[in-house]
PDB file of N, CA and C in Angstrom:
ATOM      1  N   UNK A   1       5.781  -6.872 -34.873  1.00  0.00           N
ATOM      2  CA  UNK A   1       4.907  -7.688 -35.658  1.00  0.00           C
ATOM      3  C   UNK A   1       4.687  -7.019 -36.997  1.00  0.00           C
ATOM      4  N   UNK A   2       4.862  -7.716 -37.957  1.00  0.00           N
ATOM      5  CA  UNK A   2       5.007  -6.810 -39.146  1.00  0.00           C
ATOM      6  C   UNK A   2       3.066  -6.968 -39.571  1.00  0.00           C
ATOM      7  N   UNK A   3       3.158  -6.087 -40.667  1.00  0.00           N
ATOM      8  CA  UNK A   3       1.582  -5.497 -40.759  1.00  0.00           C
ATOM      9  C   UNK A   3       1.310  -5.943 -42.689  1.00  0.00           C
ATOM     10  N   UNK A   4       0.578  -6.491 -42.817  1.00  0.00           N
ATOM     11  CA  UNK A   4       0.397  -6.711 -44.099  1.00  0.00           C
ATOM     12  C   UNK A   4      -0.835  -5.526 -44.914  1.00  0.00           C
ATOM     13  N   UNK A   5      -0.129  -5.025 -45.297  1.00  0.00           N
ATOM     14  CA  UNK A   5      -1.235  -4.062 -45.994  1.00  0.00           C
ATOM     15  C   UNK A   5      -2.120  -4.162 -47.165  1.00  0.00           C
ATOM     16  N   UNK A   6      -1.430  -5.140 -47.942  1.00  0.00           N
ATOM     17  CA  UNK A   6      -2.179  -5.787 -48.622  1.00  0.00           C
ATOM     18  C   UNK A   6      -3.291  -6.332 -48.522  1.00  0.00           C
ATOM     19  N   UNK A   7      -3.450  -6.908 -47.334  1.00  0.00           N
ATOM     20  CA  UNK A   7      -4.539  -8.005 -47.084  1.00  0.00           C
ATOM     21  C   UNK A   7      -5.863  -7.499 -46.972  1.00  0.00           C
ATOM     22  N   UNK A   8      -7.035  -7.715 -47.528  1.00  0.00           N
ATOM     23  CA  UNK A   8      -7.941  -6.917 -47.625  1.00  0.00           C
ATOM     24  C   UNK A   8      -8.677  -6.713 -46.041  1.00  0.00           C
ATOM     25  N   UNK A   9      -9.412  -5.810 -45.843  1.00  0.00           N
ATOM     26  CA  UNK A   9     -10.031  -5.376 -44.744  1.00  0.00           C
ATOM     27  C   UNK A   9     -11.143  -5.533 -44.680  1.00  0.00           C
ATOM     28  N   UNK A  10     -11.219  -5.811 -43.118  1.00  0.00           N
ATOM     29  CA  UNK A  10     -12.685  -6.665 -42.994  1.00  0.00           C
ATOM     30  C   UNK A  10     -13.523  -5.032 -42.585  1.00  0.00           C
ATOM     31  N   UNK A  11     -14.824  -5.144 -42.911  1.00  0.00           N
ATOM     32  CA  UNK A  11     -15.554  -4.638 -42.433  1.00  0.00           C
ATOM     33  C   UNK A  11     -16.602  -4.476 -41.071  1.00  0.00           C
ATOM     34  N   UNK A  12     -17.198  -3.715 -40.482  1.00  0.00           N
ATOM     35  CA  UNK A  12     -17.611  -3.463 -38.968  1.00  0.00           C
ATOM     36  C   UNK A  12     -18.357  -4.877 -38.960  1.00  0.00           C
ATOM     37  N   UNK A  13     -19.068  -5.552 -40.048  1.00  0.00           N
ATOM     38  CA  UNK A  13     -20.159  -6.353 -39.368  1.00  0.00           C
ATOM     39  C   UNK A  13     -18.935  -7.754 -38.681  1.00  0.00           C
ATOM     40  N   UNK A  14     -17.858  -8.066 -39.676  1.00  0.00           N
ATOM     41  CA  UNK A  14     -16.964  -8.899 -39.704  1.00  0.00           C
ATOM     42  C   UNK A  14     -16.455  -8.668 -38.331  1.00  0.00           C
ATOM     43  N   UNK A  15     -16.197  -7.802 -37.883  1.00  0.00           N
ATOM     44  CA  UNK A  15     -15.309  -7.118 -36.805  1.00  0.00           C
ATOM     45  C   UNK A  15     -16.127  -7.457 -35.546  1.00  0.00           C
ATOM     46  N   UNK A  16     -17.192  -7.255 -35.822  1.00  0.00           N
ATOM     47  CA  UNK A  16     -18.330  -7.435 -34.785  1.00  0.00           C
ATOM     48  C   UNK A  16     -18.246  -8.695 -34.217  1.00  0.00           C
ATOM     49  N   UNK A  17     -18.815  -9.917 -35.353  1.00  0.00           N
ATOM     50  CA  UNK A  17     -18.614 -11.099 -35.339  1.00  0.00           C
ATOM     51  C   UNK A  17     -17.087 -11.853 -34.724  1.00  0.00           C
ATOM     52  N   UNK A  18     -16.053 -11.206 -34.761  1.00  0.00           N
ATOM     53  CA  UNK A  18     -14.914 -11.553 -34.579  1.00  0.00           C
ATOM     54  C   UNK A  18     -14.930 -11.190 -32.978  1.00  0.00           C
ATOM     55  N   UNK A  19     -15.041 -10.333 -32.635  1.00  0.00           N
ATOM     56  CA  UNK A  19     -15.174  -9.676 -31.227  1.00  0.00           C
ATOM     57  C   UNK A  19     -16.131 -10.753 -30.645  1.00  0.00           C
ATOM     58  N   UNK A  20     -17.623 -10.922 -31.111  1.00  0.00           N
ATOM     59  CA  UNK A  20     -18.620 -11.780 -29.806  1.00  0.00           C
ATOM     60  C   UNK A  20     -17.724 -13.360 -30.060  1.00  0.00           C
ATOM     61  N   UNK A  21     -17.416 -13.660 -31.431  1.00  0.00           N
ATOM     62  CA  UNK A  21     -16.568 -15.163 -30.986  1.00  0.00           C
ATOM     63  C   UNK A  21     -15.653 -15.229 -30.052  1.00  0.00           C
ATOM     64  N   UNK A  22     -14.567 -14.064 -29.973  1.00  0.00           N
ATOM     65  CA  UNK A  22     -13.629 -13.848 -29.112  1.00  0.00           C
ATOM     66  C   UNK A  22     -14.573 -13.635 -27.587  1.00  0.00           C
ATOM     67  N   UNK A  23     -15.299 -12.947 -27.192  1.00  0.00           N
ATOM     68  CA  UNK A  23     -16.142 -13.005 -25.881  1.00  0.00           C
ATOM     69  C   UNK A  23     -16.181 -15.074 -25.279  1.00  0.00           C
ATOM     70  N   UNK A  24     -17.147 -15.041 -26.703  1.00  0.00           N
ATOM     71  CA  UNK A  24     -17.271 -16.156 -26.134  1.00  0.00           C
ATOM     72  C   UNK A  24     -16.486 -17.369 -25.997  1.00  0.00           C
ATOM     73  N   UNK A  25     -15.550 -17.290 -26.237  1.00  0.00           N
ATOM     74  CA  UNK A  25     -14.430 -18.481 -25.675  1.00  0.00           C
ATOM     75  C   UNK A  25     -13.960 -17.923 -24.725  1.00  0.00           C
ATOM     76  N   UNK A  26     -13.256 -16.278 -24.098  1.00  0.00           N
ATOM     77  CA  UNK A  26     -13.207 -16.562 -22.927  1.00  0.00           C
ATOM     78  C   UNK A  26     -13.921 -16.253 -21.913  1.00  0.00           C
ATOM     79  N   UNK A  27     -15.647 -16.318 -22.471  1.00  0.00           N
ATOM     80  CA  UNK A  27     -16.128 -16.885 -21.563  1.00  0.00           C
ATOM     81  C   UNK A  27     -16.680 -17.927 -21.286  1.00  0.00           C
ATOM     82  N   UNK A  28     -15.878 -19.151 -21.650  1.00  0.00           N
ATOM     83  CA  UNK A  28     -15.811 -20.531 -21.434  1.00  0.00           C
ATOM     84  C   UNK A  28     -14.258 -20.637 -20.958  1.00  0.00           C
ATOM     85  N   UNK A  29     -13.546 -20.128 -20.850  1.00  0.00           N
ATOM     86  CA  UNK A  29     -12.039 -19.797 -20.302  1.00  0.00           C
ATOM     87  C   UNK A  29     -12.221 -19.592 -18.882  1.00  0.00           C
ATOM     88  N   UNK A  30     -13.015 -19.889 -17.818  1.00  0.00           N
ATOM     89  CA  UNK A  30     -13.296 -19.196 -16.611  1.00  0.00           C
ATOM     90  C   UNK A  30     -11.784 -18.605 -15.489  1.00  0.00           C
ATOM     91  N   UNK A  31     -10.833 -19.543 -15.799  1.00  0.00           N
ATOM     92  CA  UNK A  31      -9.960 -19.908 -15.343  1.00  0.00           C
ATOM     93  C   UNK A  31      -8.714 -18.725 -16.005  1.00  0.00           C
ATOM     94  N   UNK A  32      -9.362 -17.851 -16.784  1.00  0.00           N
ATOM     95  CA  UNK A  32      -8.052 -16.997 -17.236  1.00  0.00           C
ATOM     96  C   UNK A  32      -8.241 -15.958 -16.677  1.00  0.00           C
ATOM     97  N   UNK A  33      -8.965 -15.535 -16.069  1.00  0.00           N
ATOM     98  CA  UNK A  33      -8.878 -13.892 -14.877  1.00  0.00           C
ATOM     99  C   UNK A  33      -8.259 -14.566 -13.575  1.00  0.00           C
ATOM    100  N   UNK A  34      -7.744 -15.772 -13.151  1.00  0.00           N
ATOM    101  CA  UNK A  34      -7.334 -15.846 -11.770  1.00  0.00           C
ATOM    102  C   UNK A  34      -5.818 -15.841 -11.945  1.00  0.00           C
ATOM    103  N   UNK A  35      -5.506 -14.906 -10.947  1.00  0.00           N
ATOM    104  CA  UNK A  35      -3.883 -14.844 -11.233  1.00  0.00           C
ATOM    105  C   UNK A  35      -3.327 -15.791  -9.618  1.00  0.00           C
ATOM    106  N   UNK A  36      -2.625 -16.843  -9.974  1.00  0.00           N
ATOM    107  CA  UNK A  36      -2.113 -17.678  -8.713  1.00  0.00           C
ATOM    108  C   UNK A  36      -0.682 -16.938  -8.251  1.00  0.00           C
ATOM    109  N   UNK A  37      -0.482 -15.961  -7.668  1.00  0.00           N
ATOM    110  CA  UNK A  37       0.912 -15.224  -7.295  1.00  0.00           C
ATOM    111  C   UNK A  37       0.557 -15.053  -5.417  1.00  0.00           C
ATOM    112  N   UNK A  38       1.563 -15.428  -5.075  1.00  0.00           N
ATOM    113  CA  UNK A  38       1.598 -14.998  -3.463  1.00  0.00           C
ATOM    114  C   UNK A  38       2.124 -13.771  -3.379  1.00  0.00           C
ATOM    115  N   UNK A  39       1.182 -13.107  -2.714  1.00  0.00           N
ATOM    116  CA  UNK A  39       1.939 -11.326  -2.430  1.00  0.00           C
ATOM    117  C   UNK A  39       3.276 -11.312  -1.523  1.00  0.00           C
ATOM    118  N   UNK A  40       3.226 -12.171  -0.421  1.00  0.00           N
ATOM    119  CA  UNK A  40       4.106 -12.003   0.314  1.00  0.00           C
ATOM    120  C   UNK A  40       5.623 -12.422  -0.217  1.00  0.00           C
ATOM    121  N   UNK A  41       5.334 -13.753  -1.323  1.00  0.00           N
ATOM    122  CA  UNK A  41       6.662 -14.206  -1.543  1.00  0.00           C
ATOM    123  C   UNK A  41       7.211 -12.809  -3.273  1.00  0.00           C
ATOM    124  N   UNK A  42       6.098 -12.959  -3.343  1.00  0.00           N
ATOM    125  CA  UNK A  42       6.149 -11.496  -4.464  1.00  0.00           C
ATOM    126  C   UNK A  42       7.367 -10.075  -3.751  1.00  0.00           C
ATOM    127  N   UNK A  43       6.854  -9.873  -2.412  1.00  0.00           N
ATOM    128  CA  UNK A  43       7.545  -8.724  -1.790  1.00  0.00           C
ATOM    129  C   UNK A  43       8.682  -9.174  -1.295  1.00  0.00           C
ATOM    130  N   UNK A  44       8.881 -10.209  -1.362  1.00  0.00           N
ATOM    131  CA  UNK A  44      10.154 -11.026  -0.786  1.00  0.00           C
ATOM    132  C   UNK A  44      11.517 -10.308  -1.185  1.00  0.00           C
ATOM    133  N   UNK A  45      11.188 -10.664  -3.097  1.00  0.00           N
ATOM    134  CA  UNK A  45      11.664 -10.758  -3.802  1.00  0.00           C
ATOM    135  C   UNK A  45      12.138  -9.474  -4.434  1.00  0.00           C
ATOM    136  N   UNK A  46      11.135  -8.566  -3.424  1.00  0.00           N
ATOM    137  CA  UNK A  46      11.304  -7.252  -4.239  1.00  0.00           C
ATOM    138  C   UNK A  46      12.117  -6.542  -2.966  1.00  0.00           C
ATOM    139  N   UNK A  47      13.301  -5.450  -3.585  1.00  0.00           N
ATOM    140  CA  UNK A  47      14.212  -4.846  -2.716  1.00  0.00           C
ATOM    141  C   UNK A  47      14.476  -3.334  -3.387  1.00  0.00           C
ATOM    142  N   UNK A  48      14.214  -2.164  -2.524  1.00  0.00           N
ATOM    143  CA  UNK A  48      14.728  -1.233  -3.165  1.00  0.00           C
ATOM    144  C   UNK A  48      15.788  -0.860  -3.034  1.00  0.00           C
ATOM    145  N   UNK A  49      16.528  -0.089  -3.982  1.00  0.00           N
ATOM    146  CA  UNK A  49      18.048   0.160  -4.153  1.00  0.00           C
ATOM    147  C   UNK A  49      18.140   1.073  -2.970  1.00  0.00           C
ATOM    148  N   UNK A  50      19.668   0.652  -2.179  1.00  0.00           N
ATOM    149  CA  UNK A  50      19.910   1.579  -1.129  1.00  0.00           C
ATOM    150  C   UNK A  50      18.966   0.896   0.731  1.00  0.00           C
ATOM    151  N   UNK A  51      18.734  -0.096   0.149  1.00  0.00           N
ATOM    152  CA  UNK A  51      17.677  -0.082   1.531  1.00  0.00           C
ATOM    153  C   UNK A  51      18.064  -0.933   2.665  1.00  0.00           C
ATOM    154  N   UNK A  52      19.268  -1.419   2.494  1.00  0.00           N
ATOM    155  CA  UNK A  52      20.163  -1.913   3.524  1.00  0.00           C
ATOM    156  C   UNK A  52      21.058  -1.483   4.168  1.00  0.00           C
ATOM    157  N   UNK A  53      20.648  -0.962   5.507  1.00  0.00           N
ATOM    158  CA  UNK A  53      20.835  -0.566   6.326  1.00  0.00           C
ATOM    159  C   UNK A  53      21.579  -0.994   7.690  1.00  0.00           C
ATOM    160  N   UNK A  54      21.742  -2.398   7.310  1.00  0.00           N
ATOM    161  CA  UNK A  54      22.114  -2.805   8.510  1.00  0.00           C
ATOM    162  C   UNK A  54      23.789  -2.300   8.835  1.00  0.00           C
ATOM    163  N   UNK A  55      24.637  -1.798   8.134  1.00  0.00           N
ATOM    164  CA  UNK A  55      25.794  -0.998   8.672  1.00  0.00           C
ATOM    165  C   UNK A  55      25.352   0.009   8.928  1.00  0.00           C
ATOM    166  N   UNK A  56      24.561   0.397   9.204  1.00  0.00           N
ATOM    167  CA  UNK A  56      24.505   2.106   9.374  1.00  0.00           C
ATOM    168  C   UNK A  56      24.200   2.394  11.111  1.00  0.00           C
ATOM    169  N   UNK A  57      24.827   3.488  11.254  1.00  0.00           N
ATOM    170  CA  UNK A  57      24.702   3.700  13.101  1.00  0.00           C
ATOM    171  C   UNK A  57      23.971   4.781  13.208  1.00  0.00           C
ATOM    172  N   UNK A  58      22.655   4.789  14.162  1.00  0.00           N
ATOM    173  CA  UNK A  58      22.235   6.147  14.005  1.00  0.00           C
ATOM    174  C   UNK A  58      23.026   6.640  15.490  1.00  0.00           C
ATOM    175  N   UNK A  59      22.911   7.848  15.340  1.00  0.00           N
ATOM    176  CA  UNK A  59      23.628   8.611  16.175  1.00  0.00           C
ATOM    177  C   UNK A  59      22.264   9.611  17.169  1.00  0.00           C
ATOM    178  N   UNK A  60      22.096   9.541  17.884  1.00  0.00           N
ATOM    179  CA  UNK A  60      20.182  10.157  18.234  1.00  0.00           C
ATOM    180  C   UNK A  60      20.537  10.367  19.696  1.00  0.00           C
ATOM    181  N   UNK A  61      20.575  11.544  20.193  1.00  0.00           N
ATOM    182  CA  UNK A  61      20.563  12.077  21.452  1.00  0.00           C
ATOM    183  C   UNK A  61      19.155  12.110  22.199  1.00  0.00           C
ATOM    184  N   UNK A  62      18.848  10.969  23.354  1.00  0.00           N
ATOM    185  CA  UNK A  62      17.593  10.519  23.510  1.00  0.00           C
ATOM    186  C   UNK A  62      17.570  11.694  25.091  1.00  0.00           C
ATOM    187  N   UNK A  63      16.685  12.128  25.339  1.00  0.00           N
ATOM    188  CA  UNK A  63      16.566  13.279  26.716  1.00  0.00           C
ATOM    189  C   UNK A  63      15.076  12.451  27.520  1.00  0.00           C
ATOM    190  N   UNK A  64      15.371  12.732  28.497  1.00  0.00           N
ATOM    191  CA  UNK A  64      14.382  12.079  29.638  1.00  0.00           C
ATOM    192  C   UNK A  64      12.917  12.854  29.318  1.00  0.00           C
ATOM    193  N   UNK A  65      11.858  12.593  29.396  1.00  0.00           N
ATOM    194  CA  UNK A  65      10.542  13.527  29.713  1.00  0.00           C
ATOM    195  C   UNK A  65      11.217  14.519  30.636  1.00  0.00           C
ATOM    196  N   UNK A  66      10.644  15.779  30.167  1.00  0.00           N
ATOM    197  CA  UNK A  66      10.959  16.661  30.917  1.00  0.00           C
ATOM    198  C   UNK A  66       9.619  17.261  31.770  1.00  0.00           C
ATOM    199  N   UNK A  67      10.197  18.313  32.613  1.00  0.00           N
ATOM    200  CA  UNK A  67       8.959  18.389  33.943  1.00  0.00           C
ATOM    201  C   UNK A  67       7.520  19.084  32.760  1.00  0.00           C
ATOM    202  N   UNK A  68       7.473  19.578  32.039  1.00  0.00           N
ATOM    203  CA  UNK A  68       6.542  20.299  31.477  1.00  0.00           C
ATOM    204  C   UNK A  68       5.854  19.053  30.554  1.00  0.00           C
ATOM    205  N   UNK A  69       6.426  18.054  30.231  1.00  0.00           N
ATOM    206  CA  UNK A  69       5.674  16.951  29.112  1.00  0.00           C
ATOM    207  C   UNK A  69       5.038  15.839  29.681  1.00  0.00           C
ATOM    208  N   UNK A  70       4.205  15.213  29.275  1.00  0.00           N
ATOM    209  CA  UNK A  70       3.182  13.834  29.684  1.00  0.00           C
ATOM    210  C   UNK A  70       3.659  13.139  28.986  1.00  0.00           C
ATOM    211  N   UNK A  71       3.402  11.345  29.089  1.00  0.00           N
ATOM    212  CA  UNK A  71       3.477  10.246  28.133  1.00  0.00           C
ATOM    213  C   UNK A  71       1.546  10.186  28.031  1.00  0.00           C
ATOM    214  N   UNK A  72       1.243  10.093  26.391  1.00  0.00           N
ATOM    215  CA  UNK A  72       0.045   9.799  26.512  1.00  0.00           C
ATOM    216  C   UNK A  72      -0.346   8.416  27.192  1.00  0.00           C
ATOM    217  N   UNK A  73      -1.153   7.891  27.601  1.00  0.00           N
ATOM    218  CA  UNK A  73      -1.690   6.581  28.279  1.00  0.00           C
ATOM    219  C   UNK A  73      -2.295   5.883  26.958  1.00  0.00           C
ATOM    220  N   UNK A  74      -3.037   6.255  26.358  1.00  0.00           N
ATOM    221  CA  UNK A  74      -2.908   5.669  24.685  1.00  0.00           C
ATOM    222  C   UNK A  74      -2.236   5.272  23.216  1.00  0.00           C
ATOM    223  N   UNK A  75      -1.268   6.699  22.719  1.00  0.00           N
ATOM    224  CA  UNK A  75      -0.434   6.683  21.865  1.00  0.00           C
ATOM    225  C   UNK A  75       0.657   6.245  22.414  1.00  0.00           C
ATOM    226  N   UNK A  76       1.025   6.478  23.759  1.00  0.00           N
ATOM    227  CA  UNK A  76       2.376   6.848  24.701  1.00  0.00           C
ATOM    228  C   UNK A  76       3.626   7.085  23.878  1.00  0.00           C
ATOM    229  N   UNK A  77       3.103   8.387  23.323  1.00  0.00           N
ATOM    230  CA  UNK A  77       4.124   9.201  22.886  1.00  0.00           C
ATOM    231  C   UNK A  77       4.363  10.544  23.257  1.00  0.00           C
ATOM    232  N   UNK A  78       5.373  10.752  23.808  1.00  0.00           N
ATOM    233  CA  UNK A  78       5.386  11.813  24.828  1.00  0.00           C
ATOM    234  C   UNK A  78       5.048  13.673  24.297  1.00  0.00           C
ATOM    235  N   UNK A  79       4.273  14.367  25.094  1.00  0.00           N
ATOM    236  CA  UNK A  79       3.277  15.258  24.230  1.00  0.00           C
ATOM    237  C   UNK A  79       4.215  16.218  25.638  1.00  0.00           C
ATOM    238  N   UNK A  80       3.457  17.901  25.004  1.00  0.00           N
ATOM    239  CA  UNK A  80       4.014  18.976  25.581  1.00  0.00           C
ATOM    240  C   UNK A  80       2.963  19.003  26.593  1.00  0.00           C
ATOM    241  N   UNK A  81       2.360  19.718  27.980  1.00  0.00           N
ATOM    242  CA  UNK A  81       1.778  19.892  28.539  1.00  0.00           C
ATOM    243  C   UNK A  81      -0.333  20.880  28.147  1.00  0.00           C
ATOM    244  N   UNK A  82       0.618  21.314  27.448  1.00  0.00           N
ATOM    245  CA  UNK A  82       0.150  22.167  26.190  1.00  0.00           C
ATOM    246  C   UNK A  82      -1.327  21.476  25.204  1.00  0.00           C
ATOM    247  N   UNK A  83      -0.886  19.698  25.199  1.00  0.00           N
ATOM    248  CA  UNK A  83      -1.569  18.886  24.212  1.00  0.00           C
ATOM    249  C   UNK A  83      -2.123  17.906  24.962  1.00  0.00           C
ATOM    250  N   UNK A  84      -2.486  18.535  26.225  1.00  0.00           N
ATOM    251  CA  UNK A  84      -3.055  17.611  26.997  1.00  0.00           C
ATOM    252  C   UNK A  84      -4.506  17.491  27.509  1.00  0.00           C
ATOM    253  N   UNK A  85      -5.440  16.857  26.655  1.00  0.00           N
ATOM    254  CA  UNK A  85      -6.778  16.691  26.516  1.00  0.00           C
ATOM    255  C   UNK A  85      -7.817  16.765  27.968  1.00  0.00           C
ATOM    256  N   UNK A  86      -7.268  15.820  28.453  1.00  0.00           N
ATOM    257  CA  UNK A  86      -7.617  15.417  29.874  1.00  0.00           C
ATOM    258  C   UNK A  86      -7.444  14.376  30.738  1.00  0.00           C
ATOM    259  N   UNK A  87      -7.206  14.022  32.204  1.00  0.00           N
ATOM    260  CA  UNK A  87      -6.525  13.425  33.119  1.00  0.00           C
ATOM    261  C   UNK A  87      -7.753  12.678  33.725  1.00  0.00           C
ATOM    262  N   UNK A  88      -7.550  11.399  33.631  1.00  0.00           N
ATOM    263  CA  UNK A  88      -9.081  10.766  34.168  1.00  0.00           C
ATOM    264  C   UNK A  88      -7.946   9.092  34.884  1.00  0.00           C
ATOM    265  N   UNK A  89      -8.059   9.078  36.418  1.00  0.00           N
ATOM    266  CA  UNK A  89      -7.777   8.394  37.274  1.00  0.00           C
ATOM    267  C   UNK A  89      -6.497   7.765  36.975  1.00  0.00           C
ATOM    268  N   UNK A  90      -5.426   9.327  36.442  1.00  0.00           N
ATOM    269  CA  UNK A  90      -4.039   8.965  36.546  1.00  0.00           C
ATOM    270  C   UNK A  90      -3.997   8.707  35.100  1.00  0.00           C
ATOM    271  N   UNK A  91      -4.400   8.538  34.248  1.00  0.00           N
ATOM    272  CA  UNK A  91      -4.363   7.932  32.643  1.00  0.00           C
ATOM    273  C   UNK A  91      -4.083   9.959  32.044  1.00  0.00           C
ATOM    274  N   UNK A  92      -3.313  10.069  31.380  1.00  0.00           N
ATOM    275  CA  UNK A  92      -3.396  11.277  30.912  1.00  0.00           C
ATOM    276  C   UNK A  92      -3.344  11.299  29.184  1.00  0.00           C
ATOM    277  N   UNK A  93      -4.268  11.456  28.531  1.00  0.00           N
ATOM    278  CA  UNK A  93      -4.610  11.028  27.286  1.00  0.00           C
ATOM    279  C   UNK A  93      -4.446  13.089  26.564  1.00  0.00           C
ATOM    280  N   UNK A  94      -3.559  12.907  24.972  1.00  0.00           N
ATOM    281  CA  UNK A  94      -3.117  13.658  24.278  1.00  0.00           C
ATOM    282  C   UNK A  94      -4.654  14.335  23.823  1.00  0.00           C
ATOM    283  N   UNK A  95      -4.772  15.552  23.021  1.00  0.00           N
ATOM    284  CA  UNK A  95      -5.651  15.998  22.512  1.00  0.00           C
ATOM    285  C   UNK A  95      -6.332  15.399  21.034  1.00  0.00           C
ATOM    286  N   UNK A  96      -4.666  15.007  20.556  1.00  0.00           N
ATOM    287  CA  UNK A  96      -5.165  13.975  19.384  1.00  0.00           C
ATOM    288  C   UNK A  96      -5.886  12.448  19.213  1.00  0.00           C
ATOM    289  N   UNK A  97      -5.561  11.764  20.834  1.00  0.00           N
ATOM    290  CA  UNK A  97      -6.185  10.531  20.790  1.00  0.00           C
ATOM    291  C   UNK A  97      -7.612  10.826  21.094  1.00  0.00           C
ATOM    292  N   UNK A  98      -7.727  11.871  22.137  1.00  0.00           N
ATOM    293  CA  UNK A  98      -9.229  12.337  22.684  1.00  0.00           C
ATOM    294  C   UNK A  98      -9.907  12.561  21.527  1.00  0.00           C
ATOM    295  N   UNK A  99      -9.522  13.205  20.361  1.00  0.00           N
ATOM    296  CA  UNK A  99     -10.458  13.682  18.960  1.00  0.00           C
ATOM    297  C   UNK A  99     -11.248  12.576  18.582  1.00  0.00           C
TER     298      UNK A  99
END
């Protein structure tokens, strides 16, 4: 935007005045702070580079619970013997869900 330097300059009271006129139209504008966008179709649309995955094979050597580990009864994610909070009518709950 080019800048005219010429043009004479307004002073603070001018500036002032220019600012509350500007207030007050948009606040008779009620309708210009609402933004109509759907988030979901927004994220739709959005893809990050690299994030398709569907050729890819994972390769993951899965091992049984072993005799020393629990499944929590809450998280049921399998914990060391070690992280085991307490055993109440067969339910065996981790130290982290108990916190």
């Amino acid at each position: 935007m080019a800048t005219d330097y010429d043009a004479p300059r307004k002073n603070e009271d001018d500036a002032e005045q220019d600012s509350i006129q500007e207030l007050q139209t948009r606040r008779s504008d009620k309708s210009s702070g609402v933004v109509d966008e759907d988030e979901t179709e927004a994220a739709e649309g959005f893809e990050l580079p690299g994030a398709d995955l569907s050729g890819e094979e994972l390769a993951v050597r899965v091992l049984p619970r072993q005799a020393d580990e629990f499944t929590c009864s809450s998280c049921f994610l399998v914990h060391h013997r070690s992280q085991l909070a307490y055993e109440k009518k067969g339910q065996m709950i981790c130290t982290e869900c108990a916190a």
